[in-house]
N, C-alpha and C. Protein backbone atom coordinates (compact mmCIF):
# COMPACT_ATOMS: atom_id res chain seq x y z
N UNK A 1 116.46 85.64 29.56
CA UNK A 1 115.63 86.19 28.51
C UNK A 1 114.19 86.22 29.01
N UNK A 2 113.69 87.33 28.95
CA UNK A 2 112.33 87.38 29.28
C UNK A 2 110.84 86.59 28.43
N UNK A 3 109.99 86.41 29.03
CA UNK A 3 108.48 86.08 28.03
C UNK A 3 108.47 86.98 26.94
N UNK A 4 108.86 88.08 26.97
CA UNK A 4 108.11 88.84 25.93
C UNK A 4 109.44 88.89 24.43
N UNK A 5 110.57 88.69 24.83
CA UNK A 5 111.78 88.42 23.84
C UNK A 5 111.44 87.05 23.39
N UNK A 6 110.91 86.04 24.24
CA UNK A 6 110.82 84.46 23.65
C UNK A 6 110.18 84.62 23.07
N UNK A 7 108.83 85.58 23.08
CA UNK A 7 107.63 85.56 21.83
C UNK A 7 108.02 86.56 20.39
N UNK A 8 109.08 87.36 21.03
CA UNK A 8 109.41 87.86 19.91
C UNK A 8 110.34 87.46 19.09
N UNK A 9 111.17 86.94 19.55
CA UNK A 9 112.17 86.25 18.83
C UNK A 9 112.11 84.88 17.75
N UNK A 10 110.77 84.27 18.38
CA UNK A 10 110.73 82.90 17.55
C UNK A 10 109.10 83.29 16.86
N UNK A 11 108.89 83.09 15.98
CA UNK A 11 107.68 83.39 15.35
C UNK A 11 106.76 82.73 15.28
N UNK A 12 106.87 81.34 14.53
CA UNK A 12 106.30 80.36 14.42
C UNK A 12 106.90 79.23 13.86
N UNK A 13 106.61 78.31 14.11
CA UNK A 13 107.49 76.78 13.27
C UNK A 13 107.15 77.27 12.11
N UNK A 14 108.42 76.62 11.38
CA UNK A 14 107.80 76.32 9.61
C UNK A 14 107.99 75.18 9.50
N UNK A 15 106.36 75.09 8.83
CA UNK A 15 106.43 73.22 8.57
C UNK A 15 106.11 72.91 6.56
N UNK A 16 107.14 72.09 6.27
CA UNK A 16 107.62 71.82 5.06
C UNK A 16 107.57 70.93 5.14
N UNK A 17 108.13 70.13 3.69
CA UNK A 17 108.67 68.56 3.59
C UNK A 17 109.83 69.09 3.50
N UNK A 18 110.48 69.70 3.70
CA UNK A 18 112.26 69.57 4.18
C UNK A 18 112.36 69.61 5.59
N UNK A 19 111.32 70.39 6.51
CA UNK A 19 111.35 70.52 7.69
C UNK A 19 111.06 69.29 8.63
N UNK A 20 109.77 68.63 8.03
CA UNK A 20 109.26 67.01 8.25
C UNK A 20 110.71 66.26 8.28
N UNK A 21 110.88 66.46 6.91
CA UNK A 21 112.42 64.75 7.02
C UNK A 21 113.31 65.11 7.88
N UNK A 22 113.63 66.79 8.47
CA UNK A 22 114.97 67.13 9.38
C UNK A 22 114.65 66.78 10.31
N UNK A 23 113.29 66.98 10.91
CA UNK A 23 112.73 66.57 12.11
C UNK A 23 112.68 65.11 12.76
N UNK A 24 112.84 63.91 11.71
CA UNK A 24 113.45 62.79 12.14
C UNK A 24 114.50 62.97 12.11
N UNK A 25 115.59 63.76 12.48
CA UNK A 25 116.92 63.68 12.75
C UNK A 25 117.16 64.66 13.85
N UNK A 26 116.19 65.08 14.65
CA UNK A 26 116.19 66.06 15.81
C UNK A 26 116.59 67.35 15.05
N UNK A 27 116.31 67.73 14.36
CA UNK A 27 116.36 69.17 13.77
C UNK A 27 115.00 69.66 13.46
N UNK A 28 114.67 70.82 13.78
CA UNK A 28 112.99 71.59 14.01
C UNK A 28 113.54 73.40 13.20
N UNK A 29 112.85 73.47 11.90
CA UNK A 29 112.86 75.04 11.52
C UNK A 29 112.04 76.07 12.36
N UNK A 30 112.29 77.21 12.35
CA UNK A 30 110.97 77.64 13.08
C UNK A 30 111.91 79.46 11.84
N UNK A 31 110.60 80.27 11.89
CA UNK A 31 110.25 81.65 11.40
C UNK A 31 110.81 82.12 12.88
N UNK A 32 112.09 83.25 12.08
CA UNK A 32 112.54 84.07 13.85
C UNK A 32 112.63 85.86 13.23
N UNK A 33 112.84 86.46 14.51
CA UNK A 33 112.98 87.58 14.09
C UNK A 33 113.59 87.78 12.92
N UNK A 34 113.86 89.41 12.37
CA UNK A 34 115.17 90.07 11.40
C UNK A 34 116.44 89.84 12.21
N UNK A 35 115.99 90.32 13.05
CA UNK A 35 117.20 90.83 14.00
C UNK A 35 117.95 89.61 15.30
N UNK A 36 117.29 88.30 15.19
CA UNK A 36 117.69 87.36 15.92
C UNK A 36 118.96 86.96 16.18
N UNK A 37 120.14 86.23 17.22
CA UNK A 37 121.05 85.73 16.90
C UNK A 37 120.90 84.67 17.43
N UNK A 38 121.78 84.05 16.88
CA UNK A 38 122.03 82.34 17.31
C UNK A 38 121.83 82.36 18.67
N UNK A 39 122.49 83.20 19.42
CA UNK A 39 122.51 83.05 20.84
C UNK A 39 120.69 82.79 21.69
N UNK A 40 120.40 83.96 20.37
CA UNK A 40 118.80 84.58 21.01
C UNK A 40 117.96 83.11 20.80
N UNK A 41 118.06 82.67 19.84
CA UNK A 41 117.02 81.43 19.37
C UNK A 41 117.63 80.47 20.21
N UNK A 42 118.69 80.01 20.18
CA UNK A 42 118.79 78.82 21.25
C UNK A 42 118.64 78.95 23.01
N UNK A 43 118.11 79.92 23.41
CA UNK A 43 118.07 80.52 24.59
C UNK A 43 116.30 80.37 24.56
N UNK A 44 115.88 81.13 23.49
CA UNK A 44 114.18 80.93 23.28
C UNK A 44 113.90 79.71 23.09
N UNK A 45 114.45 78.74 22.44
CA UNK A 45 113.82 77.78 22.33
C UNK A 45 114.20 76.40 23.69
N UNK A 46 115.34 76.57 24.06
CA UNK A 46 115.57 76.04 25.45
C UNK A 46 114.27 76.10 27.06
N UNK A 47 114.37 77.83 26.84
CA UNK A 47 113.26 78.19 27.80
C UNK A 47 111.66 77.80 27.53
N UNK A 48 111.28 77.79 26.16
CA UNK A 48 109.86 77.71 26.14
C UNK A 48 109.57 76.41 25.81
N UNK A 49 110.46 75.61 24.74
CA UNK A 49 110.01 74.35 25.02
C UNK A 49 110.69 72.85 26.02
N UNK A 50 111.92 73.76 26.85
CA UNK A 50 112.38 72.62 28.21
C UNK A 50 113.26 71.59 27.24
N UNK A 51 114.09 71.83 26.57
CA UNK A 51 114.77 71.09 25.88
C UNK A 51 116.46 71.43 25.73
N UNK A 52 117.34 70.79 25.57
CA UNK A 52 118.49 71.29 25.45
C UNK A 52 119.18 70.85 23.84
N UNK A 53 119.57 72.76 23.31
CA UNK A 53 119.89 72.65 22.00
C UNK A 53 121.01 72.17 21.60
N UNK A 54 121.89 71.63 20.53
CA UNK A 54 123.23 71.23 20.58
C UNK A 54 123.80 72.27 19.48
N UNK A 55 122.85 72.56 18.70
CA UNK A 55 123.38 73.92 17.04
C UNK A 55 122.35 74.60 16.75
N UNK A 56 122.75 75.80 16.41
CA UNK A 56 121.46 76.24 15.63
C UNK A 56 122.31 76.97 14.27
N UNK A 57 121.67 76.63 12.86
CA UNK A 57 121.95 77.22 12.08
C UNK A 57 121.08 78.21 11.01
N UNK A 58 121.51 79.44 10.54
CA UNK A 58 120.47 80.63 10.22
C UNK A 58 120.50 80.32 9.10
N UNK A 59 119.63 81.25 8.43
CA UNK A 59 119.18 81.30 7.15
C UNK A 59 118.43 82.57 6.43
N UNK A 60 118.67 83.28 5.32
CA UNK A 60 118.21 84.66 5.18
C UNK A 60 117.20 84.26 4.14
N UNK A 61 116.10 84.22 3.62
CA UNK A 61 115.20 83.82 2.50
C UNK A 61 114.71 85.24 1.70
N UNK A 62 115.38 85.66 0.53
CA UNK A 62 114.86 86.62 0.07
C UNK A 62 113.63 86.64 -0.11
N UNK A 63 112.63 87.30 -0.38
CA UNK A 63 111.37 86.94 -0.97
C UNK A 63 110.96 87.40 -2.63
N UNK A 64 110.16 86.71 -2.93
CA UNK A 64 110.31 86.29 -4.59
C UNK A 64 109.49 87.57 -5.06
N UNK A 65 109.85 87.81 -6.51
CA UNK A 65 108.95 88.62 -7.48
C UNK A 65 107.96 87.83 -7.86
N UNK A 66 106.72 88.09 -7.39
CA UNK A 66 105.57 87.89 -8.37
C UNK A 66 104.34 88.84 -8.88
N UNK A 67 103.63 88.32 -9.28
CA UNK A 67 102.25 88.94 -10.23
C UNK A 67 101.41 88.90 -9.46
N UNK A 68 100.80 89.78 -9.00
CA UNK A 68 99.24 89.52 -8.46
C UNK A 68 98.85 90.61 -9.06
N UNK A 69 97.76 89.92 -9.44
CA UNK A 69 96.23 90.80 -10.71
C UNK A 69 97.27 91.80 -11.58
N UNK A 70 98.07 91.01 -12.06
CA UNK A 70 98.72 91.74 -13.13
C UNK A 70 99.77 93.06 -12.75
N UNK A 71 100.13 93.02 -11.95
CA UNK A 71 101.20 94.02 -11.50
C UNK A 71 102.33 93.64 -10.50
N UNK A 72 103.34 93.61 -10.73
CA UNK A 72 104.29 93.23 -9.92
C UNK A 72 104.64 93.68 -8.01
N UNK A 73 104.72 92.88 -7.63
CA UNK A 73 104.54 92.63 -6.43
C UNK A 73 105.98 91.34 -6.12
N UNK A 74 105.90 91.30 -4.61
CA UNK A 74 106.91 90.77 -3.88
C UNK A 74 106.43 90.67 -2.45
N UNK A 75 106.83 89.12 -2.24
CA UNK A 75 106.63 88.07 -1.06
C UNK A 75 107.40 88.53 -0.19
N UNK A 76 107.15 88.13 0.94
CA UNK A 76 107.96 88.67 2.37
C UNK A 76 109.25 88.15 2.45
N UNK A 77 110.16 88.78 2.67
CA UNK A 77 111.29 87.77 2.95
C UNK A 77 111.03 87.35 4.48
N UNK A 78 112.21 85.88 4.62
CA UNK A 78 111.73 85.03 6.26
C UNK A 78 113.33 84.64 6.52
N UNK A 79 113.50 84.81 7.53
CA UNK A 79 114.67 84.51 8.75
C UNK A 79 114.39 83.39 9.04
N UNK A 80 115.08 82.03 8.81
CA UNK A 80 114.68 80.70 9.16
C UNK A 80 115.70 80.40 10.44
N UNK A 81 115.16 79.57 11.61
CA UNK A 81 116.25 78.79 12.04
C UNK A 81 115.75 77.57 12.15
N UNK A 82 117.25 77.01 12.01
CA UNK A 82 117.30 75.22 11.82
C UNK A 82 118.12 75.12 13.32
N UNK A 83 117.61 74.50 13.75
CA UNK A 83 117.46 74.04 15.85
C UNK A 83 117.89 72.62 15.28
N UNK A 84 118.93 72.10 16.24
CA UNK A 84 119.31 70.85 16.26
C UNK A 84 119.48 70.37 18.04
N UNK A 85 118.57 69.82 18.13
CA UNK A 85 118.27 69.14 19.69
C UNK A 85 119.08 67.78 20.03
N UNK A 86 119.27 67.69 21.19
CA UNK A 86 120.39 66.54 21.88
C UNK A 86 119.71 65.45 21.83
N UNK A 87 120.32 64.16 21.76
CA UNK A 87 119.74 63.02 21.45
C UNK A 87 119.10 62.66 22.23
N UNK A 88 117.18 62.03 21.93
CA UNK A 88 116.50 61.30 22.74
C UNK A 88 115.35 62.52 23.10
N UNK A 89 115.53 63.63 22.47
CA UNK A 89 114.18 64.91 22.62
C UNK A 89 114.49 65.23 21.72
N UNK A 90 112.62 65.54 21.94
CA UNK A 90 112.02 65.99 20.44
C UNK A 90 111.05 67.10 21.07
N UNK A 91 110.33 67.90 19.85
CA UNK A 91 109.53 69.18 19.77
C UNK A 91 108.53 68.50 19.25
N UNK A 92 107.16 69.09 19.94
CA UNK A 92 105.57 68.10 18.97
C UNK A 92 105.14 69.70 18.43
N UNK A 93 105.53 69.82 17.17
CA UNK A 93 105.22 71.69 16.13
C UNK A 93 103.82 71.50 16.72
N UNK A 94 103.39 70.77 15.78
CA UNK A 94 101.99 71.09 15.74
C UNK A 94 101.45 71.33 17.03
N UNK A 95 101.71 70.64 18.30
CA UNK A 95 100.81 71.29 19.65
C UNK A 95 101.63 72.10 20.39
N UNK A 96 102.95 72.10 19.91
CA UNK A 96 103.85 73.52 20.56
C UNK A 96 104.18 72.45 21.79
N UNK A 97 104.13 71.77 22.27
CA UNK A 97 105.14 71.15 23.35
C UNK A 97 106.13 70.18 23.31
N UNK A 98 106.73 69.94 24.16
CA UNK A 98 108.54 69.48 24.03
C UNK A 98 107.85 68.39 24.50
């Protein structure tokens, strides 16, 4: 997989308090393409942060109806993946290194 598929494929971590508590259990969310597959994210995330994955599981997030200034509108939908890493490595989100 090339540099330019690893940057496209994984977006950015998402950091939550569901993402925080998975993350003491070697599991890391991250924002991925529409079009990603399991194959693609555990291949991107192997290569860029030097780690070896054991699962990865997807996730489709519709995005919500809301109001802004009084007229209906709608949030982005997001492609989540949940990365589950081999015991004894970890991912540091916040500075992006393994």
């Amino acid at each position: 997989m090339s540099g330019d598929r690893i940057l496209s494929v994984l977006h950015a971590p998402h950091v939550s308090e569901k993402s925080t508590r998975l993350s003491e259990h070697n599991q890391y969310v991250f924002a991925v393409a529409s079009d990603a597959t399991k194959a693609d994210v555990k291949s991107a995330v192997e290569k860029l942060f030097d780690v070896s994955v054991v699962s990865v599981n997807m996730a489709n997030i519709k995005g919500k109806l809301k109001m802004f200034r009084f007229r209906p509108g709608r949030k982005a939908s997001v492609r989540k993946a949940y990365v589950r890493l081999a015991e004894g490595q970890s991912i540091d989100v916040a500075a992006g290194k393994a």
